[in-house]
C-alpha atoms as a PDB file:
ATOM      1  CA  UNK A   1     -10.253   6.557   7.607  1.00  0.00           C
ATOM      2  CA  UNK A   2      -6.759   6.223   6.449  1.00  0.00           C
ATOM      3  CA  UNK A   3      -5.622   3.131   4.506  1.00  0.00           C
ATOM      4  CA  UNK A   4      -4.336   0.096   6.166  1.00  0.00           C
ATOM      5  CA  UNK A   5      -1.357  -1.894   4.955  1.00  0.00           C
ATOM      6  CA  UNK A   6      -0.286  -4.796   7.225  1.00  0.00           C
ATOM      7  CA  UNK A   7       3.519  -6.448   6.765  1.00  0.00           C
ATOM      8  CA  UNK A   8       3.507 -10.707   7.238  1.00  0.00           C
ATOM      9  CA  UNK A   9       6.024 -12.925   8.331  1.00  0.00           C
ATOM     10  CA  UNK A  10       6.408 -15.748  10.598  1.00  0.00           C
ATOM     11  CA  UNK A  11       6.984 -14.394  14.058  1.00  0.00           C
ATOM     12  CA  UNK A  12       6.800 -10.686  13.502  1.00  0.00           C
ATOM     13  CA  UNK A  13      10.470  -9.936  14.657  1.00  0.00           C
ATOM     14  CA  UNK A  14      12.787  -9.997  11.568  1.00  0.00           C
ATOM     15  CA  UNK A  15      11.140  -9.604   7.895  1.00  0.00           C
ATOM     16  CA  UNK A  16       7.818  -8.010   8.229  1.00  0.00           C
ATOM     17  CA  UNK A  17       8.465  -5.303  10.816  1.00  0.00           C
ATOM     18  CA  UNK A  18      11.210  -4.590   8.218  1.00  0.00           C
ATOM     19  CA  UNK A  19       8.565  -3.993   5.669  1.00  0.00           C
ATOM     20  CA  UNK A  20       6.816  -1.809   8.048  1.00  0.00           C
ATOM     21  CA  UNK A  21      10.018   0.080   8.831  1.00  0.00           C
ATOM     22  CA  UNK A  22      10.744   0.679   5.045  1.00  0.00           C
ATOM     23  CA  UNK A  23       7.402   1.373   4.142  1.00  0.00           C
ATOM     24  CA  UNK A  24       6.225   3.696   6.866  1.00  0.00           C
ATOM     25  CA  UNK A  25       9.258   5.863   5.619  1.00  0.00           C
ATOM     26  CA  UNK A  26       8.336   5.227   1.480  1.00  0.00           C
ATOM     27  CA  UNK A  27       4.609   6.538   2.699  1.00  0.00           C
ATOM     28  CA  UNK A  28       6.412   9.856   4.293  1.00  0.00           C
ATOM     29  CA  UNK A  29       8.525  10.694   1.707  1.00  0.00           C
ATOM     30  CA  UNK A  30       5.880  10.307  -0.786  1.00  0.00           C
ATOM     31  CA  UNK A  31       3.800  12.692   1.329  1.00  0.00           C
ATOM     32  CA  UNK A  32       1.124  10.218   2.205  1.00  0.00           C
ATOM     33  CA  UNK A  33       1.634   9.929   6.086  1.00  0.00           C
ATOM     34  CA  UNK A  34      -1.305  11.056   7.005  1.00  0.00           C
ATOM     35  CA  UNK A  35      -3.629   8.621   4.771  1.00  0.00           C
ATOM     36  CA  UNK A  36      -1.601   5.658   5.417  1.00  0.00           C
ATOM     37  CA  UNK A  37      -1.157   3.141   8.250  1.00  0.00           C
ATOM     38  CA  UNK A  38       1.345   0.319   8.260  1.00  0.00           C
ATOM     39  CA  UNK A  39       2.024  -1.932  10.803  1.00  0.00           C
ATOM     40  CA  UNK A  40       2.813  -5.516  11.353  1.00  0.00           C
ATOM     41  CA  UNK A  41       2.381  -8.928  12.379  1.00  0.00           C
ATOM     42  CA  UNK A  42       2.817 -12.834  12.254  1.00  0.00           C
ATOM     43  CA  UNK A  43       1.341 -15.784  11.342  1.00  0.00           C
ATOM     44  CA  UNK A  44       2.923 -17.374  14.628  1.00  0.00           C
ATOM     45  CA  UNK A  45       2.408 -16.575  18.279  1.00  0.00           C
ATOM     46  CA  UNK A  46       5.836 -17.981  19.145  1.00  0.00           C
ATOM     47  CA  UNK A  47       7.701 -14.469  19.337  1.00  0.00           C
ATOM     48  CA  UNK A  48       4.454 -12.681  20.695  1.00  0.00           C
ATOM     49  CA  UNK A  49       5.745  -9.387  22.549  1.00  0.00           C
ATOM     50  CA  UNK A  50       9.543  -9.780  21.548  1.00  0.00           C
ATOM     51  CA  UNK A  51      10.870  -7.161  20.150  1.00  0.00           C
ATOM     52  CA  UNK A  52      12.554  -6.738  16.481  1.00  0.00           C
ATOM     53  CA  UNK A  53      15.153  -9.270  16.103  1.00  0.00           C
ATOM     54  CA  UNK A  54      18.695  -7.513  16.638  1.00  0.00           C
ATOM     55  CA  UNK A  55      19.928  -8.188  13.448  1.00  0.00           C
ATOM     56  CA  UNK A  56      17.453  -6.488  11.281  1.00  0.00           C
ATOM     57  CA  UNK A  57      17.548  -3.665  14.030  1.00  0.00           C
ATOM     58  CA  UNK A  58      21.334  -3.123  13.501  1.00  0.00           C
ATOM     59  CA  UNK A  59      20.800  -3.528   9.363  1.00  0.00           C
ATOM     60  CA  UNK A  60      18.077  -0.581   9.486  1.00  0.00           C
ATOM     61  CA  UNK A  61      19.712   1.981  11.789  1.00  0.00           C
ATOM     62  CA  UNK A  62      22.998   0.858   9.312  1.00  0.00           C
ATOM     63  CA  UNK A  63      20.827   2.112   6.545  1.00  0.00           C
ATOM     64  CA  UNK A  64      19.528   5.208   8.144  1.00  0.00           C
ATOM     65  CA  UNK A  65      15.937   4.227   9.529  1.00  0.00           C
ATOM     66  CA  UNK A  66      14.684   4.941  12.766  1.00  0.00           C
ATOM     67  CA  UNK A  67      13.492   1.538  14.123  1.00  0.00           C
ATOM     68  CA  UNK A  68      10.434   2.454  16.791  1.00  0.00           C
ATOM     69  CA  UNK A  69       9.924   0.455  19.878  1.00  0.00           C
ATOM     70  CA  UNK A  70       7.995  -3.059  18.689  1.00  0.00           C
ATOM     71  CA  UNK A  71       6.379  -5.788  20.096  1.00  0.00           C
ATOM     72  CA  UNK A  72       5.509  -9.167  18.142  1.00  0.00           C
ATOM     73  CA  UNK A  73       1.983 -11.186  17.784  1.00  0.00           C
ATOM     74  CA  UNK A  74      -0.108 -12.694  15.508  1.00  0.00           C
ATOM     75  CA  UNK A  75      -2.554 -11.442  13.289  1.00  0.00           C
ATOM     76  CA  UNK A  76      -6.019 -11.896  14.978  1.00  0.00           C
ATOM     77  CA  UNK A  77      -9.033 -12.511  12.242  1.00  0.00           C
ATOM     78  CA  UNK A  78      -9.769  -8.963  13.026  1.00  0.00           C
ATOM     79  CA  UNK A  79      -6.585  -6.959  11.839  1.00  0.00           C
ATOM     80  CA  UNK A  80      -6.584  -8.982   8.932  1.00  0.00           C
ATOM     81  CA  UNK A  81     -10.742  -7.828   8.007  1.00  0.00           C
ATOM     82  CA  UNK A  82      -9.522  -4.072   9.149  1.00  0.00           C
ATOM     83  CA  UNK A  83      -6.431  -4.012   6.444  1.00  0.00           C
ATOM     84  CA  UNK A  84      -6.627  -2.391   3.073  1.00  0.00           C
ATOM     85  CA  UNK A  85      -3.568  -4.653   1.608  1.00  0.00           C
ATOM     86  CA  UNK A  86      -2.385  -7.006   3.480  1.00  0.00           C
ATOM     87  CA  UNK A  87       1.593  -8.217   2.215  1.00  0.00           C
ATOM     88  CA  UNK A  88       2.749 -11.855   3.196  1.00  0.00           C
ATOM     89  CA  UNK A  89       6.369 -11.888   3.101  1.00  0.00           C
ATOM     90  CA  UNK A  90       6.068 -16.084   2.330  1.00  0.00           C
ATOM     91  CA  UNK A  91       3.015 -17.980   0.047  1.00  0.00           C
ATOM     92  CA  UNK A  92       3.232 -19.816   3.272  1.00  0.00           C
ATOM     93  CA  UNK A  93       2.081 -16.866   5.042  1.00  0.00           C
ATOM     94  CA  UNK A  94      -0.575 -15.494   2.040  1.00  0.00           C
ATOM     95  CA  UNK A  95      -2.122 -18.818   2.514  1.00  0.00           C
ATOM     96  CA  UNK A  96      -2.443 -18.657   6.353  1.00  0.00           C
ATOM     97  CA  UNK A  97      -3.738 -15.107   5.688  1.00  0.00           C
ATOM     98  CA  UNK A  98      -6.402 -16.492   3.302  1.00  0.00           C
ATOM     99  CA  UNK A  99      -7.309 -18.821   5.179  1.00  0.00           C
ATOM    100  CA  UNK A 100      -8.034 -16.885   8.492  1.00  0.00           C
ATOM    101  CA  UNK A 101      -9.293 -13.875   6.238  1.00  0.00           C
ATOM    102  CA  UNK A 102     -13.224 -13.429   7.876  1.00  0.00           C
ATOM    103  CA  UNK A 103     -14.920 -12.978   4.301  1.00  0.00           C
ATOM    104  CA  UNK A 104     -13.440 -13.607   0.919  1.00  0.00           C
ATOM    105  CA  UNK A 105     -13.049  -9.404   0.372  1.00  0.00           C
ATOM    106  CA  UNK A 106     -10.560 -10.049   2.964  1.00  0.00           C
ATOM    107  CA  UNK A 107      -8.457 -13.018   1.119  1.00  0.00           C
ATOM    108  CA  UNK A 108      -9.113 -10.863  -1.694  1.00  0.00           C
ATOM    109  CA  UNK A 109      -6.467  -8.253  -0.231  1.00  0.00           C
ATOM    110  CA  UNK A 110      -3.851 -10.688   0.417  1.00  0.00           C
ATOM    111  CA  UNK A 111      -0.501 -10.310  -2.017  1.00  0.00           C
ATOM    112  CA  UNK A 112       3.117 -10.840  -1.547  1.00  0.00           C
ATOM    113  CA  UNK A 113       5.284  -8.270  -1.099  1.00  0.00           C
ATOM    114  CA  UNK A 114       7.950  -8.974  -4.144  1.00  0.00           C
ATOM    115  CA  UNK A 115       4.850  -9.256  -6.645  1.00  0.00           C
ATOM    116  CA  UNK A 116       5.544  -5.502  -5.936  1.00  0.00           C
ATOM    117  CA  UNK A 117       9.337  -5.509  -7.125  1.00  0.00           C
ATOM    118  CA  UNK A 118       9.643  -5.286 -10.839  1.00  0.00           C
ATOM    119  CA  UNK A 119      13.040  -7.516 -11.227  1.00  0.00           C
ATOM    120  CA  UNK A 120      10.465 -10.029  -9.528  1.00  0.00           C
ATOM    121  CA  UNK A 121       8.776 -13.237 -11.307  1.00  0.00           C
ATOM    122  CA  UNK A 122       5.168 -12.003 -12.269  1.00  0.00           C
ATOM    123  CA  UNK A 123       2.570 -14.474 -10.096  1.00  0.00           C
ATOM    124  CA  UNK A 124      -0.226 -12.494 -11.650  1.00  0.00           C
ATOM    125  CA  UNK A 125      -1.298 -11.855 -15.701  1.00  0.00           C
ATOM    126  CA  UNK A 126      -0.682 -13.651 -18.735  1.00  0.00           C
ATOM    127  CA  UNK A 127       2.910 -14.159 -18.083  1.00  0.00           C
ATOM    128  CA  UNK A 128       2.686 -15.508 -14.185  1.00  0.00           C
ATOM    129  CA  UNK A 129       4.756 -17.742 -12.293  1.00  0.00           C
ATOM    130  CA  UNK A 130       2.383 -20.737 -11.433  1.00  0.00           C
ATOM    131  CA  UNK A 131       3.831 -21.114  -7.904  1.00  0.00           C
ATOM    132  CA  UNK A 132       3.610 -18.035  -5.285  1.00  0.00           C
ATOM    133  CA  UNK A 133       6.477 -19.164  -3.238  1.00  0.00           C
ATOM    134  CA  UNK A 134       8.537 -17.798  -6.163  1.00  0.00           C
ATOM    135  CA  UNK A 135       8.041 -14.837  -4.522  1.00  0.00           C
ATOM    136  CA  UNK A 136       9.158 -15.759  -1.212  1.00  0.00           C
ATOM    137  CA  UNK A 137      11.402 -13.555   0.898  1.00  0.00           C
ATOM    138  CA  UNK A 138      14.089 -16.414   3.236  1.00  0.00           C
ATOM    139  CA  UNK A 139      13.562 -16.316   6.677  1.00  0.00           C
ATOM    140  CA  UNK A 140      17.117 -14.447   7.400  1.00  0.00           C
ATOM    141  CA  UNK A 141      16.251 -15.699  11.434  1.00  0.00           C
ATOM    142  CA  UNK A 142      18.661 -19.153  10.192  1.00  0.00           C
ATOM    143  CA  UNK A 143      21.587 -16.910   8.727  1.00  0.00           C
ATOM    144  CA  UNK A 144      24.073 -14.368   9.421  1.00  0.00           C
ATOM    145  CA  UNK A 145      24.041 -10.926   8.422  1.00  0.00           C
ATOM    146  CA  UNK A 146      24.665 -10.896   4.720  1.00  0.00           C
ATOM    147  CA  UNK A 147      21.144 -12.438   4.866  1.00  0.00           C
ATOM    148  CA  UNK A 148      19.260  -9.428   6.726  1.00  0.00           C
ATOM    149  CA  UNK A 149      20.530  -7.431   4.287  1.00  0.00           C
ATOM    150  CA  UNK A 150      19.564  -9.493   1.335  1.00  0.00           C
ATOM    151  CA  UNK A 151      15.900  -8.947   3.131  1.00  0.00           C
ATOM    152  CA  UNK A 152      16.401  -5.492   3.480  1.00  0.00           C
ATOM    153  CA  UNK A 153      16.974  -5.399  -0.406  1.00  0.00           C
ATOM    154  CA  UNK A 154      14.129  -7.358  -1.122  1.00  0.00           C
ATOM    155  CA  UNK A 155      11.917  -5.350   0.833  1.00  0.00           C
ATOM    156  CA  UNK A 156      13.308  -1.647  -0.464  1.00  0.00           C
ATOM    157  CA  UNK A 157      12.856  -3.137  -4.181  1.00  0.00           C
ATOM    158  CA  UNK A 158       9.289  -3.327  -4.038  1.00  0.00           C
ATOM    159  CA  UNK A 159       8.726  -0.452  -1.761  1.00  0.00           C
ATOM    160  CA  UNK A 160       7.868   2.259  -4.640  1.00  0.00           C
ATOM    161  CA  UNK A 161       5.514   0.114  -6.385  1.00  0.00           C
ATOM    162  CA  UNK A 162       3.730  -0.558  -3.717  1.00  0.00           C
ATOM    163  CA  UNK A 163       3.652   2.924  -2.697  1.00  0.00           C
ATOM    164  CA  UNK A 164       2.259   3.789  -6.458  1.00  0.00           C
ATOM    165  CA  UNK A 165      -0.374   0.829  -5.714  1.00  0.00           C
ATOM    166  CA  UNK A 166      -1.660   2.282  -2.730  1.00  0.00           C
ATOM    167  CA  UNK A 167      -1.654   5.957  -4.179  1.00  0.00           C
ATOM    168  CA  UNK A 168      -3.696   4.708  -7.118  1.00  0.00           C
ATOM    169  CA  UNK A 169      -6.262   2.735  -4.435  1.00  0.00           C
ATOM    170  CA  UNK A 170      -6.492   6.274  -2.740  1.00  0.00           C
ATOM    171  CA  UNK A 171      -7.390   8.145  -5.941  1.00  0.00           C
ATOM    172  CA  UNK A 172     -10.143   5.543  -7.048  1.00  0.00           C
END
């Protein structure tokens, strides 16, 4: 069975299918296609079956990825007991994601996505940040532009790391 990383945001149309965009290609060029899965969802059915927002379409293809046909919804209890790693782009959305985890192996999987990026705060060790939302990634639905691409930043900085993370869960 390959291994399953899932991308979280609110409605599934702007920051997390960005992840999955970003990482899908990060899993490629690292060779590891084949043995990983990523895909996406929300914590909110309010988008369910729109596509990706046209904003972080345009910011992608602007940076040279291929944005695949999409259609929003909301993680079922399922999905989220199915996923290897599952990334919450908000501590908002970790704790939704903990909360409708079906066993505590499946909370247990939930991290955010810029605990990944190394110019990051640190919300784990000796050294962490007490408050996960440190780590939160702005909902670039409320802004123009400039603030899609500050997403798209945020989500290519962590990108290798948790590429490495997933490489050294598939060697174990």
């Amino acid at each position: 069975m390959p291994y399953r990383v899932m991308t979280v945001c609110t409605g599934n149309i702007c920051r997390s299918p960005m992840a999955e965009v970003v990482l899908r290609r990060r899993f490629a060029e690292a060779g590891l296609a084949a043995e990983v899965v990523v895909d996406s969802a929300g914590i909110s059915d309010e988008e369910d079956g729109g596509p990706v927002d046209r904003r972080a379409r345009a910011v992608l293809a602007d940076a040279g990825y291929d944005v695949p046909a999409h259609r929003a919804h909301q993680a079922s209890r399922r999905e989220i007991g199915e996923r290897d790693l599952l990334l919450a782009m908000t501590a908002r959305h970790a704790r939704w994601l903990r909360t409708e985890a079906p066993d505590e192996a499946a909370a247990g999987r939930v991290r955010m996505y810029r605990s990944f990026d190394p110019a990051a705060a640190a919300v784990e060790g000796p050294d962490a940040v007490a408050d996960e939302s440190a780590l939160d990634i702005a909902d670039p639905w409320y802004g123009d532009r400039s603030d899609f691409e500050v997403t798209l930043a945020q989500v290519e900085a962590a990108a290798d790391a948790i590429v490495a993370h997933v490489r050294a869960e598939l060697t174990r």
